[in-house]
Protein backbone atom coordinates (compact mmCIF):
# COMPACT_ATOMS: atom_id res chain seq x y z
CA UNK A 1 241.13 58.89 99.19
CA UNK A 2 241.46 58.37 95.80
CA UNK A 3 244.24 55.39 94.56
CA UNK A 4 243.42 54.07 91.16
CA UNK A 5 245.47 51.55 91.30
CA UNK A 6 243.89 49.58 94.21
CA UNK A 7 240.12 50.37 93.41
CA UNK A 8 238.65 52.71 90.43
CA UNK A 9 236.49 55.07 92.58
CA UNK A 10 236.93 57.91 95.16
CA UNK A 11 236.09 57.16 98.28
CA UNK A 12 234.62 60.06 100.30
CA UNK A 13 233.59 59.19 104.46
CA UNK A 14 231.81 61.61 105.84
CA UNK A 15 231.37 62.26 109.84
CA UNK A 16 228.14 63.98 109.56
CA UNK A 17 225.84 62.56 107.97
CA UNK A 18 227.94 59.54 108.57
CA UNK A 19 228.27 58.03 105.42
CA UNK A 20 230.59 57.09 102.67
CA UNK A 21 230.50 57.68 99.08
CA UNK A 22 231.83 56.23 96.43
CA UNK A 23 232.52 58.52 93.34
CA UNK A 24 233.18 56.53 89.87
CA UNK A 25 234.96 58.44 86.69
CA UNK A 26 231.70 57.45 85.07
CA UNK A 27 229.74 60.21 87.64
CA UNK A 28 228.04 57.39 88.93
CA UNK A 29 227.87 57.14 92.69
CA UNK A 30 227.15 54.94 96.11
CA UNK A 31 225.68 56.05 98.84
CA UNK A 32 226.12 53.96 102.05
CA UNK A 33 225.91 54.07 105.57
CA UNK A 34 222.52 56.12 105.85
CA UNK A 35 219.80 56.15 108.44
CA UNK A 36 217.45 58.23 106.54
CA UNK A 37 216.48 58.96 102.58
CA UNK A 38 217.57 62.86 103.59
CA UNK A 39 220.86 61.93 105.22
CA UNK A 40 221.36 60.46 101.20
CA UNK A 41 220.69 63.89 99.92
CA UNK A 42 222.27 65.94 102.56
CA UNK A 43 225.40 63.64 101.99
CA UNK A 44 225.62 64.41 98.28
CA UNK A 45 224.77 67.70 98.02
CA UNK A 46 227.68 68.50 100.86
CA UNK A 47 230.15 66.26 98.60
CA UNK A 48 228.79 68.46 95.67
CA UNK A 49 229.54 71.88 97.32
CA UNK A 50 233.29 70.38 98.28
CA UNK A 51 234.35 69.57 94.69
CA UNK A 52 233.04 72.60 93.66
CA UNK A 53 234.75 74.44 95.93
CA UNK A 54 237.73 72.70 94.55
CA UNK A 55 237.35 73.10 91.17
């Protein structure tokens, strides 16, 4: 969900790993909602693959 309007970042929730990121213009990100350092990883590198799948 992405409204710029209410608040300046994407907001990405994942159901597994479940986590949510938030993704800032600036390419800086947040990670939350993780168990485990690799659920981090696994987390962005899926949100990765899906925006370059869309691009």
């Amino acid at each position: 969900m992405y409204e710029p309007e209410q608040f300046p970042g994407l907001i990405h929730r994942m159901v597994e790993p479940k986590t949510v990121i938030l993704l800032f213009s600036s390419g800086k990100l947040v990670c939350t909602g993780a168990k485990k350092e690799p659920d981090v990883y696994r987390s962005v590198n899926n949100l990765h693959a899906l925006l370059e799948e869309k691009n």
